[in-house]
C-alpha atoms as a PDB file:
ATOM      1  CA  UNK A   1     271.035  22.903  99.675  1.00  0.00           C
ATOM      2  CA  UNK A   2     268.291  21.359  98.369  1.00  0.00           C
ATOM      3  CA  UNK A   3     264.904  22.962  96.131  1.00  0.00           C
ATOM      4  CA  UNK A   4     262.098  21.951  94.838  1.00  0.00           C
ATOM      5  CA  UNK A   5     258.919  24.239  93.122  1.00  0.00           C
ATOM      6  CA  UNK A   6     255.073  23.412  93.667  1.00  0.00           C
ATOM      7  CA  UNK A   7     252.111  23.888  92.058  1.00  0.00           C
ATOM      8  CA  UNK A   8     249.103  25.176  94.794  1.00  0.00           C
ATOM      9  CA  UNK A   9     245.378  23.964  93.933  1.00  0.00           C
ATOM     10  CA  UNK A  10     242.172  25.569  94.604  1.00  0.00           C
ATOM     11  CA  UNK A  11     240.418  24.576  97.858  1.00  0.00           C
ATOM     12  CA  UNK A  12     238.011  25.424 100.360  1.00  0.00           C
ATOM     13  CA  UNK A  13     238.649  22.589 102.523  1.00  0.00           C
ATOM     14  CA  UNK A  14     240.783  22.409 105.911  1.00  0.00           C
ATOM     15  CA  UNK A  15     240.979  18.752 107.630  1.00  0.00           C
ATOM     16  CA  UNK A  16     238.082  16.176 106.128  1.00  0.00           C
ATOM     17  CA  UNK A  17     235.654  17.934 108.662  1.00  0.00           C
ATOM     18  CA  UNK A  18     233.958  20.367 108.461  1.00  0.00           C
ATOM     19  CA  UNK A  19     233.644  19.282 105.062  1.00  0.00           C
ATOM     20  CA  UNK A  20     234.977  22.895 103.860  1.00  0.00           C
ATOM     21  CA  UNK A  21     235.825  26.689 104.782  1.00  0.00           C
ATOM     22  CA  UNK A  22     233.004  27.675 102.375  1.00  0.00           C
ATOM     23  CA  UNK A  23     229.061  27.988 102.649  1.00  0.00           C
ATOM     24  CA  UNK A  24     226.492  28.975  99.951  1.00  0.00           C
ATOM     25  CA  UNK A  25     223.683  30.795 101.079  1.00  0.00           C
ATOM     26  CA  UNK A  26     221.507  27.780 102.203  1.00  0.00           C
ATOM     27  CA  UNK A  27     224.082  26.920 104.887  1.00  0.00           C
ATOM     28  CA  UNK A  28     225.351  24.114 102.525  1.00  0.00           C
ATOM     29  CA  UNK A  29     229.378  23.052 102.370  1.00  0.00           C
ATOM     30  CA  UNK A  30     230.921  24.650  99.344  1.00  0.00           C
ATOM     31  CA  UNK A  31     233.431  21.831  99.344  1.00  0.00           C
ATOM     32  CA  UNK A  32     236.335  21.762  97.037  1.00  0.00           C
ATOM     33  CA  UNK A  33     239.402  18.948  98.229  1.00  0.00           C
ATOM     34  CA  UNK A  34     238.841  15.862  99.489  1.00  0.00           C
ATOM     35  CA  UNK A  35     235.357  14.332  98.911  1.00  0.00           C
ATOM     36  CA  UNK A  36     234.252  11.850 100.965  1.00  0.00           C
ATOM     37  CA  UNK A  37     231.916   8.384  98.962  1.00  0.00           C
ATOM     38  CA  UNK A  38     231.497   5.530  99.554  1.00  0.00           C
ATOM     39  CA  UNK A  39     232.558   2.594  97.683  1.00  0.00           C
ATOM     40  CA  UNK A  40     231.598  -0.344  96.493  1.00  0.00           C
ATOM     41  CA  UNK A  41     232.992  -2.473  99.545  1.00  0.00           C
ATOM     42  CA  UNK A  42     231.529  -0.462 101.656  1.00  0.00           C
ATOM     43  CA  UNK A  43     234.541   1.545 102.918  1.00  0.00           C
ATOM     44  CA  UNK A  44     235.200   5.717 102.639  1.00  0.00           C
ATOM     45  CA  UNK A  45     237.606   7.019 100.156  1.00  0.00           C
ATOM     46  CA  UNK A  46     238.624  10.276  99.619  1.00  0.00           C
ATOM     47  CA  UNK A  47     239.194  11.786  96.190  1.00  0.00           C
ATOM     48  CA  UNK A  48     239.863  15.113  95.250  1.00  0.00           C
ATOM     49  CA  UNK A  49     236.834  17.137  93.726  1.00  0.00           C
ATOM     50  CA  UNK A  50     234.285  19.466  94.153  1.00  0.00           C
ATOM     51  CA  UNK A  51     230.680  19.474  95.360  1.00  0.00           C
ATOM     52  CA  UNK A  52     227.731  20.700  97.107  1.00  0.00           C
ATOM     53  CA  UNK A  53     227.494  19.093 100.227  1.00  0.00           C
ATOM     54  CA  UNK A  54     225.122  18.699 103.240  1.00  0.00           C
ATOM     55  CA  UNK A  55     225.965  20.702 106.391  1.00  0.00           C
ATOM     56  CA  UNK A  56     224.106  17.708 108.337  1.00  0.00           C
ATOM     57  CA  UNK A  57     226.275  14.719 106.733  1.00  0.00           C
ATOM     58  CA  UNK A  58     227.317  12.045 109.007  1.00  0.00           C
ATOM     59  CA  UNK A  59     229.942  12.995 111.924  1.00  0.00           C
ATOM     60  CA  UNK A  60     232.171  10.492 112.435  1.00  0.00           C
ATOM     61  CA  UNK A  61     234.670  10.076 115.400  1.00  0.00           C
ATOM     62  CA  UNK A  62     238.044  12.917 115.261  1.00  0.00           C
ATOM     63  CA  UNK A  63     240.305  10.824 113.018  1.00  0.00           C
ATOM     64  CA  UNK A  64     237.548   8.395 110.928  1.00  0.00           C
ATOM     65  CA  UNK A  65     235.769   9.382 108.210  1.00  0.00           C
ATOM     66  CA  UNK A  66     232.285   9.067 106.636  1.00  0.00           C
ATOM     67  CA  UNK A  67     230.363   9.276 103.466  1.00  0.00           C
ATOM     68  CA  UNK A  68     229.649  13.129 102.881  1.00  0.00           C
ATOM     69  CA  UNK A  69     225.925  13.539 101.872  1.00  0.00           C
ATOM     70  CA  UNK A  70     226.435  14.807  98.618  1.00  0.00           C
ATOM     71  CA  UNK A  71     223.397  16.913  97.182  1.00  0.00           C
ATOM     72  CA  UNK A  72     225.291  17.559  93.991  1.00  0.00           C
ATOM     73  CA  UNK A  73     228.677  17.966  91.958  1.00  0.00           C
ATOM     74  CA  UNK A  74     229.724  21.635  91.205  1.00  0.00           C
ATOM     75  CA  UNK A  75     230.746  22.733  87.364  1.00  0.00           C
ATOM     76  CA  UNK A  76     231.215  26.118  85.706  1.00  0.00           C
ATOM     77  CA  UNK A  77     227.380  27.164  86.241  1.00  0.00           C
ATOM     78  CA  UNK A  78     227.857  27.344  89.716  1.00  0.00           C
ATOM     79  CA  UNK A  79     230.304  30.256  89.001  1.00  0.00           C
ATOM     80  CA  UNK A  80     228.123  32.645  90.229  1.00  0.00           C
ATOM     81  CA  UNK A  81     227.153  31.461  92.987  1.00  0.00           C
ATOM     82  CA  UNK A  82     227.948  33.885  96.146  1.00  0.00           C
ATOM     83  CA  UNK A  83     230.627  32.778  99.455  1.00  0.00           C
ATOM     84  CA  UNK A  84     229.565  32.699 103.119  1.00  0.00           C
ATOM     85  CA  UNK A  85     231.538  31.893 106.403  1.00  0.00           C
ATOM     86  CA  UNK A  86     230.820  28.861 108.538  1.00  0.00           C
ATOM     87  CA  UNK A  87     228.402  30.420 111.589  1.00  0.00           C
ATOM     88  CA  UNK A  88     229.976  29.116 115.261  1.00  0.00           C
ATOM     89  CA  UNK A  89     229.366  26.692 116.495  1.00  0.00           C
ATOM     90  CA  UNK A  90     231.262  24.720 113.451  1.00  0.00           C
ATOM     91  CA  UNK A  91     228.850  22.781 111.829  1.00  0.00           C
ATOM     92  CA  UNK A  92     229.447  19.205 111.230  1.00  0.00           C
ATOM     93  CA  UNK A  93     233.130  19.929 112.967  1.00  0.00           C
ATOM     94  CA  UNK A  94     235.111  17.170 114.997  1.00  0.00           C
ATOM     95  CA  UNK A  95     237.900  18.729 115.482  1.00  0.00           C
ATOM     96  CA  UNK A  96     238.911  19.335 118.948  1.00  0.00           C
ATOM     97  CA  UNK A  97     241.309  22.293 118.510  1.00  0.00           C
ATOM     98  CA  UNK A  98     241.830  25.687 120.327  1.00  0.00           C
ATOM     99  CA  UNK A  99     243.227  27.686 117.900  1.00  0.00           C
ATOM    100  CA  UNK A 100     244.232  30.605 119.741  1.00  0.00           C
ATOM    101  CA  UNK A 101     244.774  29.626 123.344  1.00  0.00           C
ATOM    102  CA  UNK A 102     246.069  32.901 124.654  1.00  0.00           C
ATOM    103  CA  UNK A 103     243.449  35.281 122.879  1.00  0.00           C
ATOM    104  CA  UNK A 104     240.310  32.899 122.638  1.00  0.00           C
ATOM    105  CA  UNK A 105     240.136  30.595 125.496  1.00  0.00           C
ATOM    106  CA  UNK A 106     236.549  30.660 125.014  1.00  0.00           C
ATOM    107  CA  UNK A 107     236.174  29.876 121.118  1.00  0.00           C
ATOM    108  CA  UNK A 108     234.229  27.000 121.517  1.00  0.00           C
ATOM    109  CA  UNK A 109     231.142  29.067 123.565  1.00  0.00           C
ATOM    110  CA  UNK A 110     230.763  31.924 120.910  1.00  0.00           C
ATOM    111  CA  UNK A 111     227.861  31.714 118.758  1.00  0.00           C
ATOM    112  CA  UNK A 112     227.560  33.759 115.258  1.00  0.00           C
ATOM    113  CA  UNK A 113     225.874  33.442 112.136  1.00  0.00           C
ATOM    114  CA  UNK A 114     226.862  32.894 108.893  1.00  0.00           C
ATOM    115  CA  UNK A 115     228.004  35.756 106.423  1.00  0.00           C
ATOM    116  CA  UNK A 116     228.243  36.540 102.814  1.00  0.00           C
ATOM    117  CA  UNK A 117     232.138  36.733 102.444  1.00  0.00           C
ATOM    118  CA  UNK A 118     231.902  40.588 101.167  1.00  0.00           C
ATOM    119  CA  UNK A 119     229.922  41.369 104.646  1.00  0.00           C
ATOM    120  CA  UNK A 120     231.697  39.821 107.289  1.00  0.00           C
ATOM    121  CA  UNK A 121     231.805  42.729 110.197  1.00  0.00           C
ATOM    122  CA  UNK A 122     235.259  43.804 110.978  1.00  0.00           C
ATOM    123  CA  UNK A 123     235.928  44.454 114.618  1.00  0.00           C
ATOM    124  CA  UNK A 124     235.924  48.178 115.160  1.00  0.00           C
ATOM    125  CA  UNK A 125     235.728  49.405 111.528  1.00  0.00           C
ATOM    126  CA  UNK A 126     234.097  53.144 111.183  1.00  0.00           C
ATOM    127  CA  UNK A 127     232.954  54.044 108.127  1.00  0.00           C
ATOM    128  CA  UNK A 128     235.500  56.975 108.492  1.00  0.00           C
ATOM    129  CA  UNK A 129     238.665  54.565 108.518  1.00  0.00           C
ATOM    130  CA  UNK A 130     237.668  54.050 104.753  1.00  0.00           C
ATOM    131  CA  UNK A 131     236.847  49.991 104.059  1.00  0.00           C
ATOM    132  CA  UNK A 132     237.038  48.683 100.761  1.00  0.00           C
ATOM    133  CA  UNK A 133     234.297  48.538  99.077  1.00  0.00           C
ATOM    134  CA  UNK A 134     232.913  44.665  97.906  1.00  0.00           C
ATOM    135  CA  UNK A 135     231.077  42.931  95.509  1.00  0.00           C
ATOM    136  CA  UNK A 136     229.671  39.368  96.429  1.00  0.00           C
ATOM    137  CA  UNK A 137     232.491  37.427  96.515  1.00  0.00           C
ATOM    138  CA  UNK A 138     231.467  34.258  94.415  1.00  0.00           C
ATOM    139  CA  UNK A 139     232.964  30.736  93.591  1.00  0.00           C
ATOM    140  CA  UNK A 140     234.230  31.790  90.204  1.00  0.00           C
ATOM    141  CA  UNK A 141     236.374  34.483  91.600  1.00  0.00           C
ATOM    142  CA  UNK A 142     237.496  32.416  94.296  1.00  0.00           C
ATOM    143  CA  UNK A 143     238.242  29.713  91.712  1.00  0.00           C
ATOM    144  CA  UNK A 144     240.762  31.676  89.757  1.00  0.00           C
ATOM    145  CA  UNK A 145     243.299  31.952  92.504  1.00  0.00           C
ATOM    146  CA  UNK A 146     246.659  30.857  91.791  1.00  0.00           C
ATOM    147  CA  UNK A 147     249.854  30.129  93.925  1.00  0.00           C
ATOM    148  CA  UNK A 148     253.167  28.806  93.264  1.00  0.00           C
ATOM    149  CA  UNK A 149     255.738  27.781  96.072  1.00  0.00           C
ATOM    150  CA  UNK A 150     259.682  27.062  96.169  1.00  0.00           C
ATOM    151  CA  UNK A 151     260.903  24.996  99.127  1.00  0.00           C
ATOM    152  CA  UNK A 152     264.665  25.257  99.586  1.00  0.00           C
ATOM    153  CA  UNK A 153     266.844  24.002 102.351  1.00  0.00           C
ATOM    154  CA  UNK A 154     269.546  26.651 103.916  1.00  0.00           C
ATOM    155  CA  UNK A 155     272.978  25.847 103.510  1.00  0.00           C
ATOM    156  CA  UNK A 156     273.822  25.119 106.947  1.00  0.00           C
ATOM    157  CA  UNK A 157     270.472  22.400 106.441  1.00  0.00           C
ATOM    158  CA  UNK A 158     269.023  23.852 109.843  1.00  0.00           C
ATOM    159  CA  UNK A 159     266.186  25.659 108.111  1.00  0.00           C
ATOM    160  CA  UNK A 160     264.159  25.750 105.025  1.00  0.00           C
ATOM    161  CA  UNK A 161     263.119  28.924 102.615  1.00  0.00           C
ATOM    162  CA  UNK A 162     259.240  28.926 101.275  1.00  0.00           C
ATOM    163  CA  UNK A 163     258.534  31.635  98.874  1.00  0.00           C
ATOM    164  CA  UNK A 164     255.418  31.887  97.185  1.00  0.00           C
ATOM    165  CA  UNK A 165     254.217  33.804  93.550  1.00  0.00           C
ATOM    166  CA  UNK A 166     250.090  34.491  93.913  1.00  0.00           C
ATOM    167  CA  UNK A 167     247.559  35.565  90.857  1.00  0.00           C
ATOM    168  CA  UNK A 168     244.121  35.345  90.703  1.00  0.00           C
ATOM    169  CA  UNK A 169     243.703  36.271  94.485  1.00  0.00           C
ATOM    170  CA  UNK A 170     240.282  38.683  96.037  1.00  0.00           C
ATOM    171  CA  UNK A 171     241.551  42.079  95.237  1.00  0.00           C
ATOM    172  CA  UNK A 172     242.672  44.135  98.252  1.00  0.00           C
ATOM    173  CA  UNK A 173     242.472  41.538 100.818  1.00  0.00           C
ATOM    174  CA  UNK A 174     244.314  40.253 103.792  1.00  0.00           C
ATOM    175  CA  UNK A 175     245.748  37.008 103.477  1.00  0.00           C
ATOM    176  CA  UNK A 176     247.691  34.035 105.952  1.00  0.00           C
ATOM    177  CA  UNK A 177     249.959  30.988 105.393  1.00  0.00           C
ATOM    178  CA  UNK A 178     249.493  28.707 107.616  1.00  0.00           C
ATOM    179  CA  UNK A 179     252.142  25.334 108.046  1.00  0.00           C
ATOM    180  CA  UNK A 180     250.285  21.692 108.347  1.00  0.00           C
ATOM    181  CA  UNK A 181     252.469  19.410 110.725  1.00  0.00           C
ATOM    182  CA  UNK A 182     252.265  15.709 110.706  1.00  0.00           C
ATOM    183  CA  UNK A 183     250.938  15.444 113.787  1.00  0.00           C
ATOM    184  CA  UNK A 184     248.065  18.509 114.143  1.00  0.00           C
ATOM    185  CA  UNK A 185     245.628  15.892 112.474  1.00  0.00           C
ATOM    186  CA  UNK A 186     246.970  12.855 114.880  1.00  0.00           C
ATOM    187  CA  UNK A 187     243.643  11.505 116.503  1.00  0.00           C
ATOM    188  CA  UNK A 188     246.299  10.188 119.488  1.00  0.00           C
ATOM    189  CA  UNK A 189     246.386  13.809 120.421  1.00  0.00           C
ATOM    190  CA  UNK A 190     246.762  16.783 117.976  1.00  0.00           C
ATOM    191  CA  UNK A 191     249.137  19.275 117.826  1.00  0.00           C
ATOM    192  CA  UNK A 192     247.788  23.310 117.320  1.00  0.00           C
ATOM    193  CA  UNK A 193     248.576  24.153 113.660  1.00  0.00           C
ATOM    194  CA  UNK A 194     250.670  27.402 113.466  1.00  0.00           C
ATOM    195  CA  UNK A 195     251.339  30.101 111.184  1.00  0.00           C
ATOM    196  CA  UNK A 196     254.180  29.571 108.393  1.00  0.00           C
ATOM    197  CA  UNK A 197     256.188  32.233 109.593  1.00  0.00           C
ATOM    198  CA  UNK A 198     255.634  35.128 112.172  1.00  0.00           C
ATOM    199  CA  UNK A 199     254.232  37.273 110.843  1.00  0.00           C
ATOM    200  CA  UNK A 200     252.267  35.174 108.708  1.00  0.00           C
ATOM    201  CA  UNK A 201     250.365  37.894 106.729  1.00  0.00           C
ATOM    202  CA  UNK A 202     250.039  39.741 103.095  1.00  0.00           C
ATOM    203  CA  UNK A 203     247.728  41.342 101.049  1.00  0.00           C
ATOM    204  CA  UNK A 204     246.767  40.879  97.398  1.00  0.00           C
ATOM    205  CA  UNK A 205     247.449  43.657  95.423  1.00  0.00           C
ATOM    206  CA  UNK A 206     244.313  45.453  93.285  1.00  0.00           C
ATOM    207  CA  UNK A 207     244.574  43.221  90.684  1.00  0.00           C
ATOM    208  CA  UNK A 208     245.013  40.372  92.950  1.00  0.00           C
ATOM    209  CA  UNK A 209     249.077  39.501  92.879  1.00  0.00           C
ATOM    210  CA  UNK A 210     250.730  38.724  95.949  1.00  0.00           C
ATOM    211  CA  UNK A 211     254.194  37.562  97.208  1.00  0.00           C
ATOM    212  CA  UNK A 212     255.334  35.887 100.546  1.00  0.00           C
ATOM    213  CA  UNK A 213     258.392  34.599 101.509  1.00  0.00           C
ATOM    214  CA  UNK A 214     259.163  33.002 105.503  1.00  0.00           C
ATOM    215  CA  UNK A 215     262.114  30.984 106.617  1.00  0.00           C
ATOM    216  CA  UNK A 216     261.292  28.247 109.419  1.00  0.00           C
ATOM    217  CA  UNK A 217     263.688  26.515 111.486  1.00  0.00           C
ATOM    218  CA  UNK A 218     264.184  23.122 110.922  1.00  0.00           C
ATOM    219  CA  UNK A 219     260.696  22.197 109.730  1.00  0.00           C
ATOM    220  CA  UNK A 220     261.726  18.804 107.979  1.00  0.00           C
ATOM    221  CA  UNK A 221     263.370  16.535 110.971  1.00  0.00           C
ATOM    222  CA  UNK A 222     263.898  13.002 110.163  1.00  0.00           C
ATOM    223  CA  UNK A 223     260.964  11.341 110.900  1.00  0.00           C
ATOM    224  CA  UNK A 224     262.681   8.463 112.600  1.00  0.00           C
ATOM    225  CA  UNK A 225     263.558  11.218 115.439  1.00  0.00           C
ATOM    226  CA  UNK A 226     261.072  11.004 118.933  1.00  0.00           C
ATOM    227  CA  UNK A 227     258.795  14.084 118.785  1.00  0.00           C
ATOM    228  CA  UNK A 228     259.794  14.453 114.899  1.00  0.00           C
ATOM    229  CA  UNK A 229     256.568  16.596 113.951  1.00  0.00           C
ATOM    230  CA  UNK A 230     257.347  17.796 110.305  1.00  0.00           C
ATOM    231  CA  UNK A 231     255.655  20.553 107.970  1.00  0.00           C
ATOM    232  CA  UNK A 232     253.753  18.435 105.257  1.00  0.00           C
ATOM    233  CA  UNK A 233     251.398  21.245 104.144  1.00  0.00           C
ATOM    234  CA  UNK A 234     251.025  24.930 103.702  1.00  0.00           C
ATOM    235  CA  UNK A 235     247.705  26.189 103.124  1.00  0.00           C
ATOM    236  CA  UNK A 236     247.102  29.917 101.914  1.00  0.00           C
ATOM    237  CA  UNK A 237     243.972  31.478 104.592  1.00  0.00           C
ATOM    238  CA  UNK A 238     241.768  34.115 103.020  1.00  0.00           C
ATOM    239  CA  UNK A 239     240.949  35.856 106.190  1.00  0.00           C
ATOM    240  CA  UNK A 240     237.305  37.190 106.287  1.00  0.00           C
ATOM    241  CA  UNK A 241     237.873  39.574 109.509  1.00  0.00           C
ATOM    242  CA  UNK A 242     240.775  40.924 107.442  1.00  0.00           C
ATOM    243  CA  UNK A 243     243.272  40.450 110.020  1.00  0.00           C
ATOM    244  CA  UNK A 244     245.549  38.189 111.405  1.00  0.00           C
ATOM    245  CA  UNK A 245     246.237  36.324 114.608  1.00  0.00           C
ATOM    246  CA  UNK A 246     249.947  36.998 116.045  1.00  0.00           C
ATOM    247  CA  UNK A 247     251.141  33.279 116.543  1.00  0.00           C
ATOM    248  CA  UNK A 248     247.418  31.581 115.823  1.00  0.00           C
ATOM    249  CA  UNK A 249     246.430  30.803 112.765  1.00  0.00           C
ATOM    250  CA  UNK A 250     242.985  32.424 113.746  1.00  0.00           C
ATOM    251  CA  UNK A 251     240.599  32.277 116.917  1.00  0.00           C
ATOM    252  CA  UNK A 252     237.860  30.261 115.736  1.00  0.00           C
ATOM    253  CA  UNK A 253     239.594  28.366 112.556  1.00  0.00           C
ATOM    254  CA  UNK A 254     237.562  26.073 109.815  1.00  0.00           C
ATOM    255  CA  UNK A 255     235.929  29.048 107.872  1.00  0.00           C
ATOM    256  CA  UNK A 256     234.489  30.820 110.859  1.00  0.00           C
ATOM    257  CA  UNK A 257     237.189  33.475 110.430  1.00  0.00           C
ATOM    258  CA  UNK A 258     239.636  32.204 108.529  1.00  0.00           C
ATOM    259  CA  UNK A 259     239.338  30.161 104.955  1.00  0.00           C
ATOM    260  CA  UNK A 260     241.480  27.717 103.003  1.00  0.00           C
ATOM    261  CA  UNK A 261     241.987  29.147  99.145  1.00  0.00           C
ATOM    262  CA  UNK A 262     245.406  27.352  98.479  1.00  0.00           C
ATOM    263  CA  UNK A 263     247.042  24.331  99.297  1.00  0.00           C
ATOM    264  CA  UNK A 264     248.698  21.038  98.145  1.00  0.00           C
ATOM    265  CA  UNK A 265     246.821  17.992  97.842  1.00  0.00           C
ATOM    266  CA  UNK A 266     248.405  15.985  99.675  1.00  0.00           C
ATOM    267  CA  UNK A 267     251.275  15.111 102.368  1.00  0.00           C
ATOM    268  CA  UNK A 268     254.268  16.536 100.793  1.00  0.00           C
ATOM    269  CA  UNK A 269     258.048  17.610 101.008  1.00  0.00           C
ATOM    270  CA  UNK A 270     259.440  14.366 101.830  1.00  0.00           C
ATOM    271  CA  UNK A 271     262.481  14.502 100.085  1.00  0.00           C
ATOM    272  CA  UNK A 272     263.671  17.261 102.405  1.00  0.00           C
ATOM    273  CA  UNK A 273     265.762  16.699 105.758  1.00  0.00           C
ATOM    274  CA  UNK A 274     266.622  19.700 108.262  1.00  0.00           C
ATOM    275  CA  UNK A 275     268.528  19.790 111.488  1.00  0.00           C
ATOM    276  CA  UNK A 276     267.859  21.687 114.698  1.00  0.00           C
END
């Protein structure tokens, strides 16, 4: 048995494009992750950061990236500054995923606008049923968000344990973990990302605590195997519609209706083996 414990960071950001989850008001990418500059040699590296960006930078092919047009660098005074979903169709998106292939066949046709996070309309709700009440959700809330995750193997080695510790979280929401495979970002021909664990749902408490444990079989295969596709991410999915999607990570993805708060920077767990 092997264990290891991880630190989540803040984010906003799914893959490199769109270049976040997150939009101010003006339709702009609230991006916090990877940003996209260019360098003196003229190639594209990504750092991690956080920063204003343009919903109409450069769209590169799935797989390559491009200098984001960065309008400015975000710092404390942008605190206040309130949350909106991505409208559909995904903005400056290259992605070609169908999240939810069953339920949503026809995801890429539906066309929405953008919301404040606090006034995204929930299918069906009635005043009646008795919604939550919200504040504008702004960056500085969604900047205090927390997360803390232990990885162990089972004993047999044939699956792996990921529990997770939350503070900080929106109060009273419904939240998603979602696994990030080797191969759902493969520009050869991605695989659909899936939920880490069936189901894949909690909810932060009132004061924003939350706790989530799932067991998944034999996630870390030795990557020398054919077909070897392991989990090298988790990301924690603020879900705006306040529900979640059975065995999709959500129908639309990429902050149209579901929004990256946590996750690790970076390819990870490679010390791990499992066995099928």
């Amino acid at each position: 048995m092997a264990g290891t414990v991880l630190d989540l960071s803040v984010s906003t950001q799914g893959p490199a494009y769109p270049p976040s989850e997150i939009m101010d008001k003006d339709g702009n990418f609230v991006t916090i992750g990877r940003i996209n500059r260019a360098a003196d040699d003229g190639t594209v590296t990504p750092a991690w950061g956080s920063a204003l960006v343009a919903a109409d930078s450069p769209l590169p092919p799935f797989g390559e990236l491009a200098p984001y047009r960065i309008l400015r660098e975000l710092t404390a005074d942008d605190d206040g500054m309130e949350l909106y979903t991505l409208p559909l169709p995904l903005p400056c998106s290259n992605y070609p995923m169908l999240f939810a292939p069953e339920q949503r066949p026809d995801a890429h046709e539906v066309v929405r606008p953008s919301y404040p996070l606090h006034e995204v309309p929930i299918p069906d709700l009635r005043a009646a049923d008795g919604p939550r009440r919200r504040d504008p959700i702004t960056l500085g809330q969604w900047r205090r968000a927390r997360g803390q995750l232990e990885v162990t193997t089972t004993g047999d080695g044939r699956a792996a344990v990921f529990e997770f510790w939350f503070t900080g979280l929106i109060p009273d929401s419904v939240y998603t973990v979602m696994s990030l495979r080797q191969r759902d970002l493969d520009p050869a021909g991605p695989t659909r990302p899936g939920p880490l664990g069936v189901p894949n749902v909690f909810i932060a408490d009132a004061g924003g605590a939350a706790h989530y444990r799932a067991e998944l079989p034999d996630p870390f295969p030795d990557p020398g195997l054919p077909g070897a596709n392991r989990v090298v991410n988790v990301v924690v999915l603020w879900m705006s519609y306040q529900q979640n999607y059975g065995g999709a990570i959500g129908h639309f993805g990429l902050g149209a209706d579901i929004h990256a708060q946590l996750k690790l920077t970076g390819p990870s767990f490679q010390e791990f083996r499992t066995r099928a």
